[in-house]
PDB file of N, CA and C in Angstrom:
ATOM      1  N   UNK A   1     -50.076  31.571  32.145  1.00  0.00           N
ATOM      2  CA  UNK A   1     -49.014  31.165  31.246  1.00  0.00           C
ATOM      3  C   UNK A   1     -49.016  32.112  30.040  1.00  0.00           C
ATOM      4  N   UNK A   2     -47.813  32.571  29.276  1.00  0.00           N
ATOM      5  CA  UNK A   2     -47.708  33.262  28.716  1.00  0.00           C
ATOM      6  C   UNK A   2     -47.961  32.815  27.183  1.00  0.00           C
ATOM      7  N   UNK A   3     -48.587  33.546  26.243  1.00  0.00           N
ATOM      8  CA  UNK A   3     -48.327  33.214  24.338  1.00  0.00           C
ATOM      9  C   UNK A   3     -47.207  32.476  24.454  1.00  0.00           C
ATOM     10  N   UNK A   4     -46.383  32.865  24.792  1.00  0.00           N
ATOM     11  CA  UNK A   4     -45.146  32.134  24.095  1.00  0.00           C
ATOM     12  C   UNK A   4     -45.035  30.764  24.629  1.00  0.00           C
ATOM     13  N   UNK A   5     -45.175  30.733  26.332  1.00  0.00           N
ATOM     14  CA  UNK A   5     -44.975  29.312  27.105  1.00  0.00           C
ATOM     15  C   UNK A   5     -45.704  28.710  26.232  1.00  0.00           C
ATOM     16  N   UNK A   6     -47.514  29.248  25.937  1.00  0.00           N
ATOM     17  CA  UNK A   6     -48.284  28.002  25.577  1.00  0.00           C
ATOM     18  C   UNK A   6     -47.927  27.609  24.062  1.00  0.00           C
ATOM     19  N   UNK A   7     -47.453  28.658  23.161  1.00  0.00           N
ATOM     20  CA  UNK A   7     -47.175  28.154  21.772  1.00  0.00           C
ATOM     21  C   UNK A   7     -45.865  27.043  21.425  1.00  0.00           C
ATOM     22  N   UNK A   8     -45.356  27.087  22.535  1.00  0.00           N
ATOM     23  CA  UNK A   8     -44.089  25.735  22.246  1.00  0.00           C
ATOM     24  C   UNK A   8     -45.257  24.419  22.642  1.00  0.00           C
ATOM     25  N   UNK A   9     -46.332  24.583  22.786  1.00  0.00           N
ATOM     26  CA  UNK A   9     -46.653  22.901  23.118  1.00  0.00           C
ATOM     27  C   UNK A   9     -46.962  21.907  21.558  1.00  0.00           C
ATOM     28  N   UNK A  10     -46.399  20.765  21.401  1.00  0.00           N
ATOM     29  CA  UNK A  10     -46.564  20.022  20.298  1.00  0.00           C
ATOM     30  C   UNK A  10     -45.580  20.738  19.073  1.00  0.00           C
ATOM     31  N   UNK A  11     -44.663  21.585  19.273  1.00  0.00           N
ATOM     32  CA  UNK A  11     -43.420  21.652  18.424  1.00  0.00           C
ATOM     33  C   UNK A  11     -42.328  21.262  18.130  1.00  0.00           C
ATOM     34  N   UNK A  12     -41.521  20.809  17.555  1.00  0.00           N
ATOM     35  CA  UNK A  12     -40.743  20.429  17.570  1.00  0.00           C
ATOM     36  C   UNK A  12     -39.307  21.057  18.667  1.00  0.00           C
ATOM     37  N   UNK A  13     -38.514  20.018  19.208  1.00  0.00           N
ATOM     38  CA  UNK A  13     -37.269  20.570  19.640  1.00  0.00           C
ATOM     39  C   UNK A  13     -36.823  21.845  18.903  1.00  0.00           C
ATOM     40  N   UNK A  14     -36.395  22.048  19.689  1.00  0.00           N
ATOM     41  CA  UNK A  14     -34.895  23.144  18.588  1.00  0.00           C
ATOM     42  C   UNK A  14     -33.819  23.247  19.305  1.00  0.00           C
ATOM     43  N   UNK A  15     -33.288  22.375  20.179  1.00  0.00           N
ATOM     44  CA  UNK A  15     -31.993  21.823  20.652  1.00  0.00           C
ATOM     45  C   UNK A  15     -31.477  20.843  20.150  1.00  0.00           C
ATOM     46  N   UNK A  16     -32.113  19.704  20.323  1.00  0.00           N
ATOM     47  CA  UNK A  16     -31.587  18.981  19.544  1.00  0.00           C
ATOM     48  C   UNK A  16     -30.107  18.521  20.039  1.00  0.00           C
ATOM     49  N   UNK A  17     -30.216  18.289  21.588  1.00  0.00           N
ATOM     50  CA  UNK A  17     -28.714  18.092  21.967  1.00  0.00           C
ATOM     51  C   UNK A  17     -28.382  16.066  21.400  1.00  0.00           C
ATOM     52  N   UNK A  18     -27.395  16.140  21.096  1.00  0.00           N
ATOM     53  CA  UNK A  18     -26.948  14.968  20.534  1.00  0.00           C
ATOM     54  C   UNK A  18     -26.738  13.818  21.730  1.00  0.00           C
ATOM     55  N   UNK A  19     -27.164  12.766  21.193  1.00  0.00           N
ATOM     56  CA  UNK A  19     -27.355  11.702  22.809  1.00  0.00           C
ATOM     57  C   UNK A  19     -28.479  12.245  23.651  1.00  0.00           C
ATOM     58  N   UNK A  20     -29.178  13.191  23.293  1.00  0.00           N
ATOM     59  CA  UNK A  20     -30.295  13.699  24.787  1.00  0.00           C
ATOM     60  C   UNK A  20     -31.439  13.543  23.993  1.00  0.00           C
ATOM     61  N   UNK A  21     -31.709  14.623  23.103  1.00  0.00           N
ATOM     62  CA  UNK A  21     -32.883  14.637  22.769  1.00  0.00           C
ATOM     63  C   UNK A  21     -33.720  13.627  22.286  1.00  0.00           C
ATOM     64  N   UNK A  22     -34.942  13.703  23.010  1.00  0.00           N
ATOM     65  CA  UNK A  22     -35.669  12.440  22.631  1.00  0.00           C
ATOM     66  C   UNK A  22     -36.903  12.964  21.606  1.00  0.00           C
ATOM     67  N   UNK A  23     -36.537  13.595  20.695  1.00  0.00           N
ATOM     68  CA  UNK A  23     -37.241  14.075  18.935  1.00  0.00           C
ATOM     69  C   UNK A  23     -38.801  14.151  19.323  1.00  0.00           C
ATOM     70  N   UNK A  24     -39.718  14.239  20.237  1.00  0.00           N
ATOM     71  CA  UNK A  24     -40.704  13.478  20.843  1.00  0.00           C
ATOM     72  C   UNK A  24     -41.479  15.228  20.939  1.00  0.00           C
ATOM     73  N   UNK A  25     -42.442  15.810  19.826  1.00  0.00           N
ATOM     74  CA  UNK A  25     -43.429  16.945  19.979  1.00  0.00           C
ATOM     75  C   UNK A  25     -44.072  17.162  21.088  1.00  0.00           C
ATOM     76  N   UNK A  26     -44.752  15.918  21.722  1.00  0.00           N
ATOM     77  CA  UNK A  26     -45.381  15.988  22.635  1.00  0.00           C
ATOM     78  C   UNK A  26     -45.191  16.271  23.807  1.00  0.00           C
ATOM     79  N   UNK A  27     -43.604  16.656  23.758  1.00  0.00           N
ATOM     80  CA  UNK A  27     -42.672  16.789  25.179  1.00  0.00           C
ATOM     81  C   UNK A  27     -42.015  18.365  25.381  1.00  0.00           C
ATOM     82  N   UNK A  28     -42.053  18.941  24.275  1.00  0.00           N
ATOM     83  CA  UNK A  28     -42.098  20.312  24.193  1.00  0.00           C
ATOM     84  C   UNK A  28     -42.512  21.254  25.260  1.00  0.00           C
ATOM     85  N   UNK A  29     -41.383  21.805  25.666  1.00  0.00           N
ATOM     86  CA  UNK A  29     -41.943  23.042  26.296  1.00  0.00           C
ATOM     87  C   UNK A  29     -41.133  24.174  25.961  1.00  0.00           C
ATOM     88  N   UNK A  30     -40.804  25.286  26.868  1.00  0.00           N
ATOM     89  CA  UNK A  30     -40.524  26.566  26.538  1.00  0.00           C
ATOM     90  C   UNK A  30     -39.474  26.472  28.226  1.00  0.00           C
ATOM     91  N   UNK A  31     -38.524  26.360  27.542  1.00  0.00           N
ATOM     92  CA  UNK A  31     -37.360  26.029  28.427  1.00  0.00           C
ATOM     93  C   UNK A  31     -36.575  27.664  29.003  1.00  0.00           C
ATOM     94  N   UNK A  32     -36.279  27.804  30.062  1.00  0.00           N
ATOM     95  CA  UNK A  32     -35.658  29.044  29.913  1.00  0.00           C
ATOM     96  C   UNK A  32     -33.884  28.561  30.138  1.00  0.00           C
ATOM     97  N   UNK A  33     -33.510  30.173  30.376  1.00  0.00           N
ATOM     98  CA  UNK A  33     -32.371  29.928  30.426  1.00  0.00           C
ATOM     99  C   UNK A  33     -31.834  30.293  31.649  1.00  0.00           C
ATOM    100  N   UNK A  34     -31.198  29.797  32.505  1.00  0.00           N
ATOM    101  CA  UNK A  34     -31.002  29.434  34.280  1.00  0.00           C
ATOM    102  C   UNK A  34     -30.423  30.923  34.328  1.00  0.00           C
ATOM    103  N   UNK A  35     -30.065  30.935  35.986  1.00  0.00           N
ATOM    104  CA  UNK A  35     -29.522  31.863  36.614  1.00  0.00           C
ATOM    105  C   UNK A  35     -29.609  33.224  36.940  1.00  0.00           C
ATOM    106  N   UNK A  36     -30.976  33.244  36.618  1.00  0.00           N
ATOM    107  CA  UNK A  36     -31.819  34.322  37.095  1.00  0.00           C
ATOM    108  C   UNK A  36     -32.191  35.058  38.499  1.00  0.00           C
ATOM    109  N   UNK A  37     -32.048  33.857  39.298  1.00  0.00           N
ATOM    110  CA  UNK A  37     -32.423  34.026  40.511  1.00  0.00           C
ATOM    111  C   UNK A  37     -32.971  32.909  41.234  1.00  0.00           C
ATOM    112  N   UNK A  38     -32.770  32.317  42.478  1.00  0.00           N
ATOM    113  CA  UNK A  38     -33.568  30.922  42.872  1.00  0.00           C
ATOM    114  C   UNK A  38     -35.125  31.281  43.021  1.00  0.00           C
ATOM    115  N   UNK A  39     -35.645  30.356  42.362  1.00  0.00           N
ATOM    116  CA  UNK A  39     -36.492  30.591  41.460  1.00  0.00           C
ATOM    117  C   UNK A  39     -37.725  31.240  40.855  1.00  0.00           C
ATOM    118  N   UNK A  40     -36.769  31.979  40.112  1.00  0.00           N
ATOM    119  CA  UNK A  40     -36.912  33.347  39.318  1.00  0.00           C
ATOM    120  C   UNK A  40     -36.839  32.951  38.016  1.00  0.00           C
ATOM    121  N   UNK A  41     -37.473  32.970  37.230  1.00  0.00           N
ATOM    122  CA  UNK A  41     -37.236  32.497  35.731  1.00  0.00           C
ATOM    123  C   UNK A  41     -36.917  33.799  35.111  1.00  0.00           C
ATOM    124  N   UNK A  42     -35.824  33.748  33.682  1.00  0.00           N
ATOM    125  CA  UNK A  42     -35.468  34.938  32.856  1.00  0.00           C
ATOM    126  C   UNK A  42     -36.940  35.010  32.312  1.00  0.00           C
ATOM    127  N   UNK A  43     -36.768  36.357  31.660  1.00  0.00           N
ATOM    128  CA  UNK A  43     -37.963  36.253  30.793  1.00  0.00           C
ATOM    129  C   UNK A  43     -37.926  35.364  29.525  1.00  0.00           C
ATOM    130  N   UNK A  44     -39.190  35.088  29.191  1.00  0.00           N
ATOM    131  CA  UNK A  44     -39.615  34.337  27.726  1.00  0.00           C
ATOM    132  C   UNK A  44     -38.999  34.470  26.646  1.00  0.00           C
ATOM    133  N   UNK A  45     -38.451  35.362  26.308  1.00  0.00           N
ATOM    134  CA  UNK A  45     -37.049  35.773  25.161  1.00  0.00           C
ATOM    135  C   UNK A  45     -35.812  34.998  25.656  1.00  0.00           C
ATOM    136  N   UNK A  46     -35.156  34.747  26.434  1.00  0.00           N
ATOM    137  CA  UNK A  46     -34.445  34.033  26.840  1.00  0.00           C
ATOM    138  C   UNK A  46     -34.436  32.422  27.403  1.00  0.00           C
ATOM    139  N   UNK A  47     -35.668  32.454  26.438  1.00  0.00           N
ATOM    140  CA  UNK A  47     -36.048  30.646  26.682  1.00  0.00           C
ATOM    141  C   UNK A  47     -35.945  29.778  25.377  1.00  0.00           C
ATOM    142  N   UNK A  48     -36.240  28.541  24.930  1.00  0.00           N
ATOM    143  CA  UNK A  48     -36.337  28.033  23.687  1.00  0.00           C
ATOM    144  C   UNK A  48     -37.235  26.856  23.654  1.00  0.00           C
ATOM    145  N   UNK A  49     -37.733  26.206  22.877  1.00  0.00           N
ATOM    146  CA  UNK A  49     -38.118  25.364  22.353  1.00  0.00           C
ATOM    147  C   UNK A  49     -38.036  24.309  22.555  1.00  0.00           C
ATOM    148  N   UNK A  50     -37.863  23.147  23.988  1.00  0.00           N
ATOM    149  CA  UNK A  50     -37.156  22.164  24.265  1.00  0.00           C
ATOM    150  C   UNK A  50     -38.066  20.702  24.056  1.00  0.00           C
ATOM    151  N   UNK A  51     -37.345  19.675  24.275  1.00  0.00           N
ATOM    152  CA  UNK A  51     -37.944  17.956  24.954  1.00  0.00           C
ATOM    153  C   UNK A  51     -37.922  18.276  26.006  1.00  0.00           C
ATOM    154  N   UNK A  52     -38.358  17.133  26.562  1.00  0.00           N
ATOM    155  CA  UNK A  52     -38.451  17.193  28.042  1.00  0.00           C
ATOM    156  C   UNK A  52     -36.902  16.730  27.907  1.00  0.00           C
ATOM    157  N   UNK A  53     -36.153  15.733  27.355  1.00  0.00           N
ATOM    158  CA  UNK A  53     -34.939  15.118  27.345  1.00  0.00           C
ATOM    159  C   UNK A  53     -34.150  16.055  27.734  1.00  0.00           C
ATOM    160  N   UNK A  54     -34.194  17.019  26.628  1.00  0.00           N
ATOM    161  CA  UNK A  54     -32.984  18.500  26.226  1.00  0.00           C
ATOM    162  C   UNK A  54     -33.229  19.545  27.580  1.00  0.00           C
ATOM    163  N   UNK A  55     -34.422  19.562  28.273  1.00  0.00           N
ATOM    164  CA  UNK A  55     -34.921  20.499  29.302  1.00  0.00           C
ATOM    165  C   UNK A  55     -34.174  19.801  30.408  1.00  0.00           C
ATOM    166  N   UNK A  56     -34.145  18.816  30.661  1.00  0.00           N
ATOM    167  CA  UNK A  56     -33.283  18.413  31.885  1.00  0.00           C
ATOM    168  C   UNK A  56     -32.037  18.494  31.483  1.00  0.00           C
ATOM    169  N   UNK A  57     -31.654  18.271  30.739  1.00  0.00           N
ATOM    170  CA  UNK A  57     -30.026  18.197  30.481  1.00  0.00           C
ATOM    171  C   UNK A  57     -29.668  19.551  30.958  1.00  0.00           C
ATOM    172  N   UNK A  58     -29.783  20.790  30.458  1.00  0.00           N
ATOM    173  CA  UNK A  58     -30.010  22.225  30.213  1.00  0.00           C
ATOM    174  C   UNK A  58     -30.179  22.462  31.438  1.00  0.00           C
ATOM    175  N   UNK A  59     -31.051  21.805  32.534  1.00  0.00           N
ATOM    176  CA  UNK A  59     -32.085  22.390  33.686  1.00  0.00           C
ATOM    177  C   UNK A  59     -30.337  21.963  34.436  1.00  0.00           C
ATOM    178  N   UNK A  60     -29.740  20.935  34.313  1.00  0.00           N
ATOM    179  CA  UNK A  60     -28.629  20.302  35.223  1.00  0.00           C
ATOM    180  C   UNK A  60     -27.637  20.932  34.870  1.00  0.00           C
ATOM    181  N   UNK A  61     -27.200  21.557  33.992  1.00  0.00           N
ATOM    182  CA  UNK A  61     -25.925  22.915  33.789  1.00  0.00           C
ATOM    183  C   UNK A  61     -25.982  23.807  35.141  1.00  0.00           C
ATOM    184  N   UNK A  62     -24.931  23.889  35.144  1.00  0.00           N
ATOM    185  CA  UNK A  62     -24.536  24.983  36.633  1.00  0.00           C
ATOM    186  C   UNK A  62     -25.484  26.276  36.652  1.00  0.00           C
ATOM    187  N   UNK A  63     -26.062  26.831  37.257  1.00  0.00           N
ATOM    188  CA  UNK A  63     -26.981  28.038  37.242  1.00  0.00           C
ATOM    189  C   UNK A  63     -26.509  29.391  36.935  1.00  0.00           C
ATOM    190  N   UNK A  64     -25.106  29.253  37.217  1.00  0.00           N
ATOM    191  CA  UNK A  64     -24.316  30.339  37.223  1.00  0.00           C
ATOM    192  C   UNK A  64     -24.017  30.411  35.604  1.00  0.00           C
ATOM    193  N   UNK A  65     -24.298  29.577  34.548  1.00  0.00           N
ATOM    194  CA  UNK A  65     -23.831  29.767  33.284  1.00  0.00           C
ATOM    195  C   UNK A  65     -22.036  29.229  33.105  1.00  0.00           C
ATOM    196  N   UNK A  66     -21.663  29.182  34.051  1.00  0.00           N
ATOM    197  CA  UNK A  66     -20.567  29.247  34.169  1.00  0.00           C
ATOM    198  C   UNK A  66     -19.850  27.906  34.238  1.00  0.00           C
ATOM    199  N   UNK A  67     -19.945  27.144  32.666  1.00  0.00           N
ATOM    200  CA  UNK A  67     -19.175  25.497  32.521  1.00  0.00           C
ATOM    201  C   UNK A  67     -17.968  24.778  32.885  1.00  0.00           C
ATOM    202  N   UNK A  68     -18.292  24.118  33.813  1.00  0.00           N
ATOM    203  CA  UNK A  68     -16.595  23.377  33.910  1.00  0.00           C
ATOM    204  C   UNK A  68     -15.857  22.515  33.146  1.00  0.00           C
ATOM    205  N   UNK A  69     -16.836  22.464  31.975  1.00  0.00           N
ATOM    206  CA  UNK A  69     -15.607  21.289  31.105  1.00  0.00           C
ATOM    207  C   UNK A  69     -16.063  21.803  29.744  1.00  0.00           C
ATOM    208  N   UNK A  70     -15.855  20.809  28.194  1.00  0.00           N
ATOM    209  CA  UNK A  70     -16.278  21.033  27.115  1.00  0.00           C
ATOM    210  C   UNK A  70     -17.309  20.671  26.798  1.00  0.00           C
ATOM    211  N   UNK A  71     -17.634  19.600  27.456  1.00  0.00           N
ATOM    212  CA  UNK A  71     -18.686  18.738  27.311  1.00  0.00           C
ATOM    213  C   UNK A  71     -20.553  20.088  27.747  1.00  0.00           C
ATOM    214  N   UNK A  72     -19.774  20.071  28.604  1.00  0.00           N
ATOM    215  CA  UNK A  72     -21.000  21.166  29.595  1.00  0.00           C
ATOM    216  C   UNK A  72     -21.038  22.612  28.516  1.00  0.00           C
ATOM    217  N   UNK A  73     -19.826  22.872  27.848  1.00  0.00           N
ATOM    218  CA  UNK A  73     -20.152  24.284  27.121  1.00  0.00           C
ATOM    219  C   UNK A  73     -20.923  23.895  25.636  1.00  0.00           C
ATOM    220  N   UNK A  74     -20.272  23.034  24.939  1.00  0.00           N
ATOM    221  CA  UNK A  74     -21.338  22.207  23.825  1.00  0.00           C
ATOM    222  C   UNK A  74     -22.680  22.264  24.653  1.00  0.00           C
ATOM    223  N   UNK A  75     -23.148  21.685  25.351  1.00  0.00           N
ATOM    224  CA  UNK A  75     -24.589  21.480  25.506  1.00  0.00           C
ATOM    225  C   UNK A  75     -24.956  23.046  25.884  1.00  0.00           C
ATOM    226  N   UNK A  76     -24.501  23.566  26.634  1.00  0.00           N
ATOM    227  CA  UNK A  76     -25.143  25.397  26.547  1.00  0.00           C
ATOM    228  C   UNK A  76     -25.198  25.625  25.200  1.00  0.00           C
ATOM    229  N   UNK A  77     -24.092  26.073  24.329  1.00  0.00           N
ATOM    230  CA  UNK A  77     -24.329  26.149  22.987  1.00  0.00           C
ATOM    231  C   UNK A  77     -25.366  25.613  22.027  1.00  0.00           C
ATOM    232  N   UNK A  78     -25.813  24.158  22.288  1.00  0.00           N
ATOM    233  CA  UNK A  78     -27.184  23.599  21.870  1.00  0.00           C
ATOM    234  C   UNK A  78     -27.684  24.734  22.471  1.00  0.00           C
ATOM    235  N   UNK A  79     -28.209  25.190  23.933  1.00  0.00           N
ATOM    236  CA  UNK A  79     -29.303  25.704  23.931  1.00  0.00           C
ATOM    237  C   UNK A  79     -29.120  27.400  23.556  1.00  0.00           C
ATOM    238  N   UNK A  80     -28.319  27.722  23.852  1.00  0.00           N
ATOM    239  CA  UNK A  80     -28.030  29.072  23.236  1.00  0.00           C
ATOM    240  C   UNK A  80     -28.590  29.163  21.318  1.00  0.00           C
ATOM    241  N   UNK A  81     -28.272  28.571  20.326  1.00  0.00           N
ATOM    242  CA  UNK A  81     -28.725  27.910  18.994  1.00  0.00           C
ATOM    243  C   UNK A  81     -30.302  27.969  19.085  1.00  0.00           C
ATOM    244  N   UNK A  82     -30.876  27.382  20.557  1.00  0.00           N
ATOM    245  CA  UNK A  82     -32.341  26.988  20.138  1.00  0.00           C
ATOM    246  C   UNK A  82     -33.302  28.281  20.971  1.00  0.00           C
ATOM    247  N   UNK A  83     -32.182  28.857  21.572  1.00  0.00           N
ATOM    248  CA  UNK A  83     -33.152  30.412  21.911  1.00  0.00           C
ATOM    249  C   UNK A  83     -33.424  31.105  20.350  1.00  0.00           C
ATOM    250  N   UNK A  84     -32.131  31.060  19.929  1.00  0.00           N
ATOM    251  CA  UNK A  84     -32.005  32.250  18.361  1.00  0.00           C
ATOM    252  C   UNK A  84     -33.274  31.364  17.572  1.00  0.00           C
ATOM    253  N   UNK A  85     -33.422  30.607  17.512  1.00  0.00           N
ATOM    254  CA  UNK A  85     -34.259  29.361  16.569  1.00  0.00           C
ATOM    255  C   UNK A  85     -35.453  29.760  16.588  1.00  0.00           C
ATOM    256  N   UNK A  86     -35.847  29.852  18.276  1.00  0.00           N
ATOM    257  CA  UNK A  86     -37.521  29.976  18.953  1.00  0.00           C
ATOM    258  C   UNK A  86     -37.999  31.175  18.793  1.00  0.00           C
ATOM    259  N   UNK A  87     -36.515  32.016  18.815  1.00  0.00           N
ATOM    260  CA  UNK A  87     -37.137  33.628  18.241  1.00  0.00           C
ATOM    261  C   UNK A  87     -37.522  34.161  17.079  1.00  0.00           C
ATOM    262  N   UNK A  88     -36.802  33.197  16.265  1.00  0.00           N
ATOM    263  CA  UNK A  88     -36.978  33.177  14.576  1.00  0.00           C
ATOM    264  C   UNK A  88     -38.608  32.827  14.648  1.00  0.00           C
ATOM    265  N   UNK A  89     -39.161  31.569  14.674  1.00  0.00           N
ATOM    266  CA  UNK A  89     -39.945  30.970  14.702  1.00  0.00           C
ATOM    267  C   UNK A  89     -41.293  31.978  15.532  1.00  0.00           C
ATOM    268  N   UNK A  90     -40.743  32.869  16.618  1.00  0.00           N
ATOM    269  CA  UNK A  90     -41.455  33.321  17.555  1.00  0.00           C
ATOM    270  C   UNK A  90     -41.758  34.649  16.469  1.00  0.00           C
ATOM    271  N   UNK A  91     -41.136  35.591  15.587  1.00  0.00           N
ATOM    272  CA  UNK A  91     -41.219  36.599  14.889  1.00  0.00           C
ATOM    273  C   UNK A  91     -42.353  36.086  13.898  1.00  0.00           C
ATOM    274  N   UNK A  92     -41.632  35.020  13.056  1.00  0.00           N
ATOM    275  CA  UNK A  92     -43.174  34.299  12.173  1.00  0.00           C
ATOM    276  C   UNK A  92     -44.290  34.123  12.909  1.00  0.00           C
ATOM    277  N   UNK A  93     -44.466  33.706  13.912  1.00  0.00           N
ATOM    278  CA  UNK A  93     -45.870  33.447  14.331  1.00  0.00           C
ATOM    279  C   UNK A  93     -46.400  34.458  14.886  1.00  0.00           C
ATOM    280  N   UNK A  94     -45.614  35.706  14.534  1.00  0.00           N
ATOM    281  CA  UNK A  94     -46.436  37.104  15.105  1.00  0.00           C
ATOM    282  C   UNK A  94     -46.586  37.123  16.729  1.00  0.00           C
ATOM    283  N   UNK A  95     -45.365  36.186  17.241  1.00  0.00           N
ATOM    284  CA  UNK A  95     -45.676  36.582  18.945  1.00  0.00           C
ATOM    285  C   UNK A  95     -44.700  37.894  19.657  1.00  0.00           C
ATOM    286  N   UNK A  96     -43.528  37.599  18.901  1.00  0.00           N
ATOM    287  CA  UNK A  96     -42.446  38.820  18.762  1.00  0.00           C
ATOM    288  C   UNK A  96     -42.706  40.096  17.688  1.00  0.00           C
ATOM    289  N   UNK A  97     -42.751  40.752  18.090  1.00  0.00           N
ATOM    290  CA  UNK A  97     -43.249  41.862  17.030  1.00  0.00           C
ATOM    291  C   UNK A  97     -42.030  42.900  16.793  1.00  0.00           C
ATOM    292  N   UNK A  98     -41.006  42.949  15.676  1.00  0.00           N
ATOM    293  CA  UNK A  98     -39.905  43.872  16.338  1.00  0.00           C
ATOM    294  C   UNK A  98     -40.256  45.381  15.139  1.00  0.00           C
ATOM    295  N   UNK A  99     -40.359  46.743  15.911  1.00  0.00           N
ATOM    296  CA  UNK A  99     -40.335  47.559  15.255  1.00  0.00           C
ATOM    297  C   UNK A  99     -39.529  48.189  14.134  1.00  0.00           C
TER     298      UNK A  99
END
């Protein structure tokens, strides 16, 4: 497992999808972002900060990225928000290092 997978454990969300997230540290993981490949995960830069709540919601979006309603593009947007968040967070804790 990678620095980054293991440093999301016991952090807070950073989705934060409305109606999903269950606010809960202990449920934290390092969520990626789909459609990479069956199953192929993107790399760790393209993941965020999730609940377990917000990780399924996210995990059940079409793989293709590609939303069929408004409802479905709001919740990408949560997680799109909590990649930029985890990277912020990921630069402070010295796991991202940018030259």
């Amino acid at each position: 497992m990678s620095k980054i997978r293991k440093s999301a454990k016991m952090k807070q969300c950073l989705a934060r999808i409305p109606n999903c997230c269950n606010y809960r540290d202990e449920t934290t993981c390092h969520g990626h972002l789909n459609g990479a490949g069956v199953g192929i995960k993107h790399n760790d830069i393209l993941g965020a900060r999730v609940c377990s709540s917000c990780h399924a919601v996210i995990d059940a979006l079409p793989k293709s990225n590609m939303v069929a309603d408004l409802e479905q593009a709001r919740k990408l947007l949560y997680f799109y928000e909590a990649i930029y968040r985890t990277q912020m967070e990921l630069v402070d804790e010295g796991l991202i290092i940018i030259k």
